[in-house]
N, C-alpha and C. Protein backbone atom coordinates (compact mmCIF):
# COMPACT_ATOMS: atom_id res chain seq x y z
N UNK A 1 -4.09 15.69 11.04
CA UNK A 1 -4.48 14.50 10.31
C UNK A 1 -5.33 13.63 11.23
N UNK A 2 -6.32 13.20 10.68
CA UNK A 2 -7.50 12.36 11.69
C UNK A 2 -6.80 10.83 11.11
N UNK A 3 -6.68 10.44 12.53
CA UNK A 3 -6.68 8.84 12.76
C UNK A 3 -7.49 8.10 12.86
N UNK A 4 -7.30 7.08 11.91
CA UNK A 4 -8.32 6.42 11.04
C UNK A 4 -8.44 5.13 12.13
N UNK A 5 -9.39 4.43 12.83
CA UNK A 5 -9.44 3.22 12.92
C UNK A 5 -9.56 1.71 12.51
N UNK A 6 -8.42 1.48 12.58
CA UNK A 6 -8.44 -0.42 11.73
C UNK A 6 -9.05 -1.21 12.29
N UNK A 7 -10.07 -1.77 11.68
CA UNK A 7 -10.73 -3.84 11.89
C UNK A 7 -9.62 -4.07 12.25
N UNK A 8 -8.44 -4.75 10.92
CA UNK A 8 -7.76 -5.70 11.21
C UNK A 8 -6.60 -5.17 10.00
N UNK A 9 -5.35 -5.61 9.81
CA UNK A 9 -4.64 -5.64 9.11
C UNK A 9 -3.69 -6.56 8.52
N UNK A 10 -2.81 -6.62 7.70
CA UNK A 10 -2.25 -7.99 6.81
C UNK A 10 -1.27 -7.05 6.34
N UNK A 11 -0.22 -8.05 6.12
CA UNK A 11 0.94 -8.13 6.03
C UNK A 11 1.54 -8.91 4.34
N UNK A 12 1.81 -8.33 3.69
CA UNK A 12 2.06 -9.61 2.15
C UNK A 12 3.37 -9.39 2.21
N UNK A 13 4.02 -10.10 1.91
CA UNK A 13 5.45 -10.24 1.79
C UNK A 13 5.69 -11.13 0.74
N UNK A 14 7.06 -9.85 -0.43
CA UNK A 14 7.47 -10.42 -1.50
C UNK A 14 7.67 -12.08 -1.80
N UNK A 15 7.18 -12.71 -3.08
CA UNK A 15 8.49 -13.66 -2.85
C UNK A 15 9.62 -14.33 -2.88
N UNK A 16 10.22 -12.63 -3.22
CA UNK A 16 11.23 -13.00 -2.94
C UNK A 16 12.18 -12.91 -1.03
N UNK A 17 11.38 -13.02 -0.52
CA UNK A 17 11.56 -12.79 0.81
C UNK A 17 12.60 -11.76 1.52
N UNK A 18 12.37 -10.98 0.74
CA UNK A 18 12.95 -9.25 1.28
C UNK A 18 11.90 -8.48 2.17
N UNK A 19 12.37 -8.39 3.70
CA UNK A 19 11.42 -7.42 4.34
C UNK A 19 11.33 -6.09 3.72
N UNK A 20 12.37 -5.72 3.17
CA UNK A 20 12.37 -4.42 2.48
C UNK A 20 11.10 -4.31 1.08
N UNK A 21 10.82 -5.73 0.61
CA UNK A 21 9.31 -5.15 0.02
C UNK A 21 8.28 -5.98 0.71
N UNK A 22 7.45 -5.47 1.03
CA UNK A 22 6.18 -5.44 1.95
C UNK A 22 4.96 -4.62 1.71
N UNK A 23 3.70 -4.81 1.06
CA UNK A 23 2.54 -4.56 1.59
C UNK A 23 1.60 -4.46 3.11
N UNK A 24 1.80 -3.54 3.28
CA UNK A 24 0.55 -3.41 4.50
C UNK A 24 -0.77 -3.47 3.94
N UNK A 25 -1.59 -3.72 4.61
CA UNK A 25 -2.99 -3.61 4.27
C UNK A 25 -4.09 -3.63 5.32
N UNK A 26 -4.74 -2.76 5.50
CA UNK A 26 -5.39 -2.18 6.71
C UNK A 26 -7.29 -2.15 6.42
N UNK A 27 -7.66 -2.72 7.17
CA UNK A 27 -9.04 -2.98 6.78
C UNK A 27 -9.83 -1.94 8.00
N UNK A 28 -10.97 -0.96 7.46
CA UNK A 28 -11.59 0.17 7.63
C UNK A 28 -12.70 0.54 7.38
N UNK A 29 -13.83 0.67 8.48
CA UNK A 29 -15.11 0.91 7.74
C UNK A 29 -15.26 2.43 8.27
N UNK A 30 -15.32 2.94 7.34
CA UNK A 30 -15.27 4.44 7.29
C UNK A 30 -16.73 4.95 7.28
N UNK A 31 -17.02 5.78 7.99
CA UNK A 31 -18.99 6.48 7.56
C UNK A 31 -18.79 8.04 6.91
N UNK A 32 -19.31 7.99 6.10
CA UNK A 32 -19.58 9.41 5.45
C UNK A 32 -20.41 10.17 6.38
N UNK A 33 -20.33 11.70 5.71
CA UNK A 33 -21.60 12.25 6.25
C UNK A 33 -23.06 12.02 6.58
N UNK A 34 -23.18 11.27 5.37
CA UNK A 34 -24.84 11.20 5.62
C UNK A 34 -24.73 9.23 6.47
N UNK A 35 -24.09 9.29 7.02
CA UNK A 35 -24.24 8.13 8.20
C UNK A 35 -24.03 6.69 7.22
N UNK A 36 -23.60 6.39 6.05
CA UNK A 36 -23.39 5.26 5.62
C UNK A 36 -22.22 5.08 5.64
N UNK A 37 -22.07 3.30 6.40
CA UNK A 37 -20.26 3.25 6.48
C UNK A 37 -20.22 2.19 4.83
N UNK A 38 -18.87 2.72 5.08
CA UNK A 38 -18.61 1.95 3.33
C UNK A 38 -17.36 1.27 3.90
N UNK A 39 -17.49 0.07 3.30
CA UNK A 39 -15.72 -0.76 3.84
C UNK A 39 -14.64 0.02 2.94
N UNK A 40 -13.42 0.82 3.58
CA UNK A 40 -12.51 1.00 3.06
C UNK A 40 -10.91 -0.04 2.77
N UNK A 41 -9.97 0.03 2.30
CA UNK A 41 -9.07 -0.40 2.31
C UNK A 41 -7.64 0.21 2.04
N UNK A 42 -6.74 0.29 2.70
CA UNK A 42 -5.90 0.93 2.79
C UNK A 42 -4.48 0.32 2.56
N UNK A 43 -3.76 0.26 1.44
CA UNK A 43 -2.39 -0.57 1.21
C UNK A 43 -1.51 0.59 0.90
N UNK A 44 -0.19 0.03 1.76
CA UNK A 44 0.86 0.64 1.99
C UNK A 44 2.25 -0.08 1.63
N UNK A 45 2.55 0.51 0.45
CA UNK A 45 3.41 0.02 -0.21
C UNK A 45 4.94 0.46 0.66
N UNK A 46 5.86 -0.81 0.72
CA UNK A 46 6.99 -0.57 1.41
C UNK A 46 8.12 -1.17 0.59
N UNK A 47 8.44 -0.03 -0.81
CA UNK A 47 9.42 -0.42 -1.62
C UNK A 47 10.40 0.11 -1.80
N UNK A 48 11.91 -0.69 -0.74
CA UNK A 48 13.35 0.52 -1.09
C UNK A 48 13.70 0.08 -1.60
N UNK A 49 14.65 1.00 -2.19
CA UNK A 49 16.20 0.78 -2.72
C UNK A 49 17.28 0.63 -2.40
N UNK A 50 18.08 -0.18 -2.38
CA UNK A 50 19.31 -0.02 -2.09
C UNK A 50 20.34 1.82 -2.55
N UNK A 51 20.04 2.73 -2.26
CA UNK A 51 20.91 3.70 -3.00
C UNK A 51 21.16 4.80 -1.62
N UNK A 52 22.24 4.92 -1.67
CA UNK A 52 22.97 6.17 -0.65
C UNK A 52 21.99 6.95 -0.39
N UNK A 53 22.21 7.41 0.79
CA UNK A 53 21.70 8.75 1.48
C UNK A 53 21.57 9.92 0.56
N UNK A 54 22.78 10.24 0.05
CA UNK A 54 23.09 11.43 -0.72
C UNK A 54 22.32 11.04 -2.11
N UNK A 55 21.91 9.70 -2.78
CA UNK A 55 21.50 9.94 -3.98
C UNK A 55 20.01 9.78 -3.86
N UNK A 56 19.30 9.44 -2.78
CA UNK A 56 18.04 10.02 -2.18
C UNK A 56 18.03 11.03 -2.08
N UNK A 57 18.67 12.24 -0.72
CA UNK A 57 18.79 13.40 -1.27
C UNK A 57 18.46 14.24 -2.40
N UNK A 58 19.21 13.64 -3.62
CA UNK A 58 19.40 14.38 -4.84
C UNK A 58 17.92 14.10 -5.37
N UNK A 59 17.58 13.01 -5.56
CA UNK A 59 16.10 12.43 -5.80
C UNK A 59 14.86 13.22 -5.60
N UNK A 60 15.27 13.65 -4.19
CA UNK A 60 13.72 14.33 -3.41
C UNK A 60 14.03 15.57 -3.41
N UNK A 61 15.07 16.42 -3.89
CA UNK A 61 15.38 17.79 -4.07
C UNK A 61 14.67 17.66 -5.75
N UNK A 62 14.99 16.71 -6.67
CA UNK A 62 14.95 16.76 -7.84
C UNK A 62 13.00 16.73 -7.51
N UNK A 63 12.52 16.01 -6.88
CA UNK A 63 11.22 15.69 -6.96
C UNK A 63 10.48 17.13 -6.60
N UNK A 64 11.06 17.73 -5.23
CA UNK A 64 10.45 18.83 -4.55
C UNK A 64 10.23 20.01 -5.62
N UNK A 65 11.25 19.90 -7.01
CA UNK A 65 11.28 21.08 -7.84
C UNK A 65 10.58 20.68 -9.14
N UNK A 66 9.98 19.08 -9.23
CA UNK A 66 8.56 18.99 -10.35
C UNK A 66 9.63 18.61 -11.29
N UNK A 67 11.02 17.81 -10.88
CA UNK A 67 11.24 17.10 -12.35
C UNK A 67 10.58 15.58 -12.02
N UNK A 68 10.30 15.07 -13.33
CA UNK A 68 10.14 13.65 -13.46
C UNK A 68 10.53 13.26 -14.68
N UNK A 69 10.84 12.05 -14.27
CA UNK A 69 12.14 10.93 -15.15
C UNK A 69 10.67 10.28 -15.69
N UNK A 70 10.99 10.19 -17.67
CA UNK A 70 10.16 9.96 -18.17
C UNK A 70 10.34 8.31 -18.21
N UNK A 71 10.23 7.42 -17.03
CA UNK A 71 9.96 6.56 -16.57
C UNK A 71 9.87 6.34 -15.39
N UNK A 72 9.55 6.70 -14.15
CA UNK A 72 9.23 6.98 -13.02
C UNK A 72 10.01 6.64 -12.09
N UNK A 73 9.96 5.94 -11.02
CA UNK A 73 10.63 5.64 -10.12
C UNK A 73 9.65 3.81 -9.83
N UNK A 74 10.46 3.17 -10.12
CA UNK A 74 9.68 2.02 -10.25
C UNK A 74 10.87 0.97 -9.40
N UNK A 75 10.13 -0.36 -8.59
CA UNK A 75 10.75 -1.32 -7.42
C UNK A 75 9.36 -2.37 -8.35
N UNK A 76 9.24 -3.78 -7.44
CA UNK A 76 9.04 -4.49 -7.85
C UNK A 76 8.21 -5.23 -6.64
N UNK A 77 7.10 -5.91 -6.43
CA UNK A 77 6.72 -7.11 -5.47
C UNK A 77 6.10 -7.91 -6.09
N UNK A 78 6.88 -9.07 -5.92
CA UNK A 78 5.95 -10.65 -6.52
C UNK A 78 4.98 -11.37 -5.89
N UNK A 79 3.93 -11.58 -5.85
CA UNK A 79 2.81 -12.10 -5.22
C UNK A 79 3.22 -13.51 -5.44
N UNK A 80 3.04 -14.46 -4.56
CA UNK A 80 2.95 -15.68 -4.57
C UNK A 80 1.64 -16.44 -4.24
N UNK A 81 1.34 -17.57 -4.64
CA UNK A 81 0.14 -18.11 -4.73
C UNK A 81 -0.23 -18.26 -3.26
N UNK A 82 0.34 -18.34 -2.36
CA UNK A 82 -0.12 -18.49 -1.31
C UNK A 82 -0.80 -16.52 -0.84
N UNK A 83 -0.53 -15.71 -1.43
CA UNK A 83 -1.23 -14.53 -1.37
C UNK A 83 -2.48 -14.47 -1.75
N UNK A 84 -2.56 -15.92 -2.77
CA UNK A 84 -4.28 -15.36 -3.18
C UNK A 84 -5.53 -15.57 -2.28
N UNK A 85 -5.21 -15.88 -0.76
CA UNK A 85 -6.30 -15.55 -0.29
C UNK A 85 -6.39 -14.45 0.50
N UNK A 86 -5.18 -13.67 0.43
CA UNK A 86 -5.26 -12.58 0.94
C UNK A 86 -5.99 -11.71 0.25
N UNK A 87 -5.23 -11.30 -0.80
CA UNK A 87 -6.35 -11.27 -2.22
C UNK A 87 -7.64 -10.67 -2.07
N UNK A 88 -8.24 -11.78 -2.30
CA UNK A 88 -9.45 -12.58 -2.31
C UNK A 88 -9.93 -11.75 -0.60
N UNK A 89 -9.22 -11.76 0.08
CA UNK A 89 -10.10 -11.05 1.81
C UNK A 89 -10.31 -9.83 1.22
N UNK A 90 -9.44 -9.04 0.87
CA UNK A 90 -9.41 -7.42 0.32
C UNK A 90 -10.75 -7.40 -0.66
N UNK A 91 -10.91 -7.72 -1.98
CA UNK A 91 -11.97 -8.17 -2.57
C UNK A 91 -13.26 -8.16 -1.94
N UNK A 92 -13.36 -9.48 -1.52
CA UNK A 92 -14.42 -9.74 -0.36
C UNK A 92 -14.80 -8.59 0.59
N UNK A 93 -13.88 -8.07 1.09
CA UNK A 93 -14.76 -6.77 1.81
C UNK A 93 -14.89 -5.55 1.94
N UNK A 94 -14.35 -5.63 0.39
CA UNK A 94 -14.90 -4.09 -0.42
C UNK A 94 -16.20 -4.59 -1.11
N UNK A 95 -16.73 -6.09 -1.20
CA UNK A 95 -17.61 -6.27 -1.68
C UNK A 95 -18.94 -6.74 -0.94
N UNK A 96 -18.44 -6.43 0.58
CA UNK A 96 -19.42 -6.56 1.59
C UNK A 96 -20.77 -5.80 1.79
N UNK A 97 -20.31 -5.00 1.73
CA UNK A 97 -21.73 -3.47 1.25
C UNK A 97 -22.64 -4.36 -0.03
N UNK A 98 -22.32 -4.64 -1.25
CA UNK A 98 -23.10 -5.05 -1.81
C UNK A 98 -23.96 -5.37 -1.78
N UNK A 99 -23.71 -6.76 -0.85
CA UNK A 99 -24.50 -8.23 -0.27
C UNK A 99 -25.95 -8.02 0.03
């Protein structure tokens, strides 16, 4: 796996103030082949559950064999207004190339 180099990165945190949900977000100007870099962005969702070892287990055995629960596996993060200029940075410099 090739390691990617980060500008800079950010941190969003729920608000409900659980470290357990957390956004990463990793800012990346990536170049293609033919030599043009394009701003990438990279978010890394960090959403557990509270549930046993063993019923993870069962989960990722159930996953490894292609069942899915006809509603997925779904957690939750609330953005708070003080996120919207984080936002708004992500935005902004995927919209830098444009300019």
């Amino acid at each position: 796996m090739k390691k990617i180099p980060y500008e800079s990165k950010d941190v969003l945190i729920c608000s409900c103030h659980s470290d357990e949900h957390q956004y990463l977000i990793y800012y990346s100007d990536n170049e293609s082949p033919n030599g043009q870099v394009s701003p990438t962005v990279y978010i890394h969702p960090y959403l557990i559950t509270h549930k046993s070892f063993w019923k993870r287990v069962v989960v990722g055995v159930k996953y490894m064999f292609g069942y899915k629960t006809k509603y997925g596996h779904w957690d939750e993060f609330m953005f708070d207004p003080s996120d919207a200029d984080k936002l708004q940075d992500v935005v902004d410099y995927l919209k830098k190339i444009e300019k």
